[in-house]
C-alpha atoms as a PDB file:
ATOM      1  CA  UNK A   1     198.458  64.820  59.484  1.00  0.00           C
ATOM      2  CA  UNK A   2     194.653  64.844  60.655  1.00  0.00           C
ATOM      3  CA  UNK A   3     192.655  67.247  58.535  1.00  0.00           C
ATOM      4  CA  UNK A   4     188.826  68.144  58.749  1.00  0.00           C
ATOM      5  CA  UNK A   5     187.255  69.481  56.060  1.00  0.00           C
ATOM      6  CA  UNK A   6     183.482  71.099  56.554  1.00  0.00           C
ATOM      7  CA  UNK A   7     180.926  71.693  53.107  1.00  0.00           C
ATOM      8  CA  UNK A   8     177.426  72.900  53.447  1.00  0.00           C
ATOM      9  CA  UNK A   9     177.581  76.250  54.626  1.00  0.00           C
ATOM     10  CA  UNK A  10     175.752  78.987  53.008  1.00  0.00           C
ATOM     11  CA  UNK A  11     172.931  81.632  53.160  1.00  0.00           C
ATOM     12  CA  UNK A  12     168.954  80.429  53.652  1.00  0.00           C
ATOM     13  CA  UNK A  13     166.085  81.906  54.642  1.00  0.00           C
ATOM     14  CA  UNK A  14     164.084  81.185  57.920  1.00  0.00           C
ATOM     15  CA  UNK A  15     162.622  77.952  57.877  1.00  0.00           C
ATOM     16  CA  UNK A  16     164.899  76.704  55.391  1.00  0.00           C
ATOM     17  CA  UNK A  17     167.210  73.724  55.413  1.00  0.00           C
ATOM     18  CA  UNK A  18     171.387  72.808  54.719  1.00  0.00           C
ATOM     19  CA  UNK A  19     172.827  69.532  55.270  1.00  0.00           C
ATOM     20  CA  UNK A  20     176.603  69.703  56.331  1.00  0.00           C
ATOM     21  CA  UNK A  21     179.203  67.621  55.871  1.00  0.00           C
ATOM     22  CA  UNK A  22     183.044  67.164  57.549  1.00  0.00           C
ATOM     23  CA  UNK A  23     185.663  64.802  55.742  1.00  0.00           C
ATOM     24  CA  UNK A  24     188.286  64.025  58.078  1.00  0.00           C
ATOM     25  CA  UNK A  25     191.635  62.329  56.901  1.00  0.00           C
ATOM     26  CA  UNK A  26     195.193  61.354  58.586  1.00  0.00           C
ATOM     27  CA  UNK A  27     194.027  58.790  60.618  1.00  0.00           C
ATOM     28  CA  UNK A  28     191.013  56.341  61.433  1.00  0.00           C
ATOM     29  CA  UNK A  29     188.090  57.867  63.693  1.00  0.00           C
ATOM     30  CA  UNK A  30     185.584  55.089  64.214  1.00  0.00           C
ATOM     31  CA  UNK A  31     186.917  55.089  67.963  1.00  0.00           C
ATOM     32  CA  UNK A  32     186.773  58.852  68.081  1.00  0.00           C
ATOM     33  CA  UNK A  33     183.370  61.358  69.046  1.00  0.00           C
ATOM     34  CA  UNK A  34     182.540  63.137  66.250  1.00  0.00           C
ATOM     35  CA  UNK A  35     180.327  66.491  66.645  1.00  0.00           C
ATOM     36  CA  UNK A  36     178.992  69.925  65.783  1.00  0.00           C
ATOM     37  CA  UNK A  37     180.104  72.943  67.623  1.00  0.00           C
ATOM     38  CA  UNK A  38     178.974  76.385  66.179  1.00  0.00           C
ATOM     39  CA  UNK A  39     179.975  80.069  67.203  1.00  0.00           C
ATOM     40  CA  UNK A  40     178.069  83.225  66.970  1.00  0.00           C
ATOM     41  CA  UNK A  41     179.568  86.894  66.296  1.00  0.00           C
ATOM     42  CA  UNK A  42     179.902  87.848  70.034  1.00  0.00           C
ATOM     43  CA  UNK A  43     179.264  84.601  71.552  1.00  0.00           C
ATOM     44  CA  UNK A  44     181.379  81.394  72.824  1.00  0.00           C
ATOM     45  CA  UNK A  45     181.739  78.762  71.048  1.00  0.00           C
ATOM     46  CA  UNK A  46     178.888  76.155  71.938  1.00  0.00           C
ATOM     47  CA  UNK A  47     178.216  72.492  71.398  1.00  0.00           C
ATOM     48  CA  UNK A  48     175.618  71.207  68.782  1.00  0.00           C
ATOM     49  CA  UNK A  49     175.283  67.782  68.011  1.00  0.00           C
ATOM     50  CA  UNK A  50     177.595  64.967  69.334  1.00  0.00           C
ATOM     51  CA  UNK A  51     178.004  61.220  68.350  1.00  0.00           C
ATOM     52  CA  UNK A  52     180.073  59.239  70.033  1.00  0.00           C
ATOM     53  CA  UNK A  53     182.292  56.015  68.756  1.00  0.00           C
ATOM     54  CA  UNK A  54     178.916  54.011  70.626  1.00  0.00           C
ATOM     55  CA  UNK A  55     176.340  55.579  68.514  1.00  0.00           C
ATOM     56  CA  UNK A  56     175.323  57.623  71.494  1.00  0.00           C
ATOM     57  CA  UNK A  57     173.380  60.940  70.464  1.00  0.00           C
ATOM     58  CA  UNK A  58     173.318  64.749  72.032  1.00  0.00           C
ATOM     59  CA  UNK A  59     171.489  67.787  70.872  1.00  0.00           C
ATOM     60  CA  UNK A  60     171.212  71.091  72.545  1.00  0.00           C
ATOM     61  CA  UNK A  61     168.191  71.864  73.453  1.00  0.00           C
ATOM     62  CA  UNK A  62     168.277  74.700  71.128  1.00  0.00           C
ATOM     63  CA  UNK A  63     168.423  72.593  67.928  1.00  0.00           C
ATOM     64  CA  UNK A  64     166.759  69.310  69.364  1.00  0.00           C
ATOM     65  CA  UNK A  65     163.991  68.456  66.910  1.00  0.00           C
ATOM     66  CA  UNK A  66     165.513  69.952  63.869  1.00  0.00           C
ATOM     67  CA  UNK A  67     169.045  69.020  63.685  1.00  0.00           C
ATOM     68  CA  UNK A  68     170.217  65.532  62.915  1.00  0.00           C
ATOM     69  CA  UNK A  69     173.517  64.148  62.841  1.00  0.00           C
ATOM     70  CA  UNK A  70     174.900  60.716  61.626  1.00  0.00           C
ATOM     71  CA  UNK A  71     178.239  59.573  61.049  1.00  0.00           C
ATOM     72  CA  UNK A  72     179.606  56.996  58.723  1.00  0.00           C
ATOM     73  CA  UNK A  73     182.973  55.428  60.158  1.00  0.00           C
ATOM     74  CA  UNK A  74     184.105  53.895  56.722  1.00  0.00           C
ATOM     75  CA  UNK A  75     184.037  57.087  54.932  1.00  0.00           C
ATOM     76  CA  UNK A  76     185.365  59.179  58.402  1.00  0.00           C
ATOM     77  CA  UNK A  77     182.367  61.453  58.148  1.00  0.00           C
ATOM     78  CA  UNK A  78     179.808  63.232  60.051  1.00  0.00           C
ATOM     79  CA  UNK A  79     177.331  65.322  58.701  1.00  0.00           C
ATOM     80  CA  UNK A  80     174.726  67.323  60.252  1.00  0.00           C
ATOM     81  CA  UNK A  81     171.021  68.174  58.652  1.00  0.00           C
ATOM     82  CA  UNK A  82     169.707  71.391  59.891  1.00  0.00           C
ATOM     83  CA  UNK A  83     166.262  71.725  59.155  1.00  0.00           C
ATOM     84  CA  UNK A  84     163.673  74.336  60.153  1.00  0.00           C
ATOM     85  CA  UNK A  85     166.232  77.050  59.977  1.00  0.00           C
ATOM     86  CA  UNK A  86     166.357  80.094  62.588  1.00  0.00           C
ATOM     87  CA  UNK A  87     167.912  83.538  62.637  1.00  0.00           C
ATOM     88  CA  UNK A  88     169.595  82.337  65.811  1.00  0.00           C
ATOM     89  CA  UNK A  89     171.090  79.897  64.026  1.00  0.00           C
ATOM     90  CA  UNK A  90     173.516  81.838  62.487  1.00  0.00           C
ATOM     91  CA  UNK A  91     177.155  81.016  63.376  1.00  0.00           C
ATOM     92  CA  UNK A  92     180.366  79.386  62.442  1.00  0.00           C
ATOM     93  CA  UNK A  93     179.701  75.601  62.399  1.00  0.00           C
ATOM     94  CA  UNK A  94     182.947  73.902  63.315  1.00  0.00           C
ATOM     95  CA  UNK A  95     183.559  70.248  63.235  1.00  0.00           C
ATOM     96  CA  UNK A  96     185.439  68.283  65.715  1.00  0.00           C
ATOM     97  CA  UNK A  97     186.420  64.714  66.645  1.00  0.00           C
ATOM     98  CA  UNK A  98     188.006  64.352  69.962  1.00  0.00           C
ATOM     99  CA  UNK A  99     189.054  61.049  72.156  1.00  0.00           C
ATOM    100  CA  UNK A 100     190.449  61.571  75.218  1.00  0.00           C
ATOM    101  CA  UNK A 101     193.570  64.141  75.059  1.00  0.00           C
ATOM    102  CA  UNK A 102     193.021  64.070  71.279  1.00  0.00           C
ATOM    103  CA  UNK A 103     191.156  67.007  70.016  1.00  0.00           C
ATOM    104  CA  UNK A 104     190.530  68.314  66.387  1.00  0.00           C
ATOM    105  CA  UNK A 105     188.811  70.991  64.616  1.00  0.00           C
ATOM    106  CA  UNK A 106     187.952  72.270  61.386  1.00  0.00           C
ATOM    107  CA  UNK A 107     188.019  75.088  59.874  1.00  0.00           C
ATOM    108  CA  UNK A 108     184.436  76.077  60.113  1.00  0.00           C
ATOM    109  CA  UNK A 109     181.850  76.335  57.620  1.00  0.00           C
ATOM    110  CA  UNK A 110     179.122  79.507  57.679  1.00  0.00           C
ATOM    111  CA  UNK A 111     175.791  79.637  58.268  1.00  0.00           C
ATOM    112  CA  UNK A 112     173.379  82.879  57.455  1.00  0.00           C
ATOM    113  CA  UNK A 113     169.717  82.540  57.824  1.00  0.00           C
ATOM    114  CA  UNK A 114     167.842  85.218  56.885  1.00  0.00           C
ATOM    115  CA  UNK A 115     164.513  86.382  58.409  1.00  0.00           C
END
């Protein structure tokens, strides 16, 4: 059974940092995309950070700069350093590995920044 497991979360103030992490177990995902989705009180759901099985990198715009995510395929990780913290960065952070019709997602893991 696939599982994903997100650490991190937690309360900062502006201009603060938080490093998270997702564990994910059942299966191998070194041919998978891994990412960062996050979701705001009122909002949709919107993508962060992505990194696919080729190393290939996205950011949204948004977080471009100061987010930074990395993967490590023999420990079926990704994590994602958020530095330089914003109120606006508040949300759910949800993990997620997806390849083709295959599509997973953690729990989520909150994120407060404080002004």
């Amino acid at each position: 059974q696939v599982q994903l497991v997100e650490s991190g979360g937690g309360l900062v103030q502006a201009g603060g940092s938080l490093r998270l992490s997702c564990a994910a177990s059942g299966r191998t995902f070194s041919s998978f995309d891994m990412g960062w989705f996050r979701q705001a009180p009122g909002k949709q759901r919107e993508l962060v950070a992505q990194i696919s099985s080729g190393g290939t990198i996205k950011y949204a715009g948004s977080v471009k700069g100061r987010f930074t995510i990395s993967r490590d395929n023999a420990k079926n990780t990704v994590d994602l350093q958020l530095n330089s913290l914003k109120p606006e960065d508040t949300a759910v952070y949800h993990c997620n590995v997806h390849r083709g019709i295959l599509d997973y997602w953690g729990q989520g893991t909150q994120v407060t920044v404080s002004s």
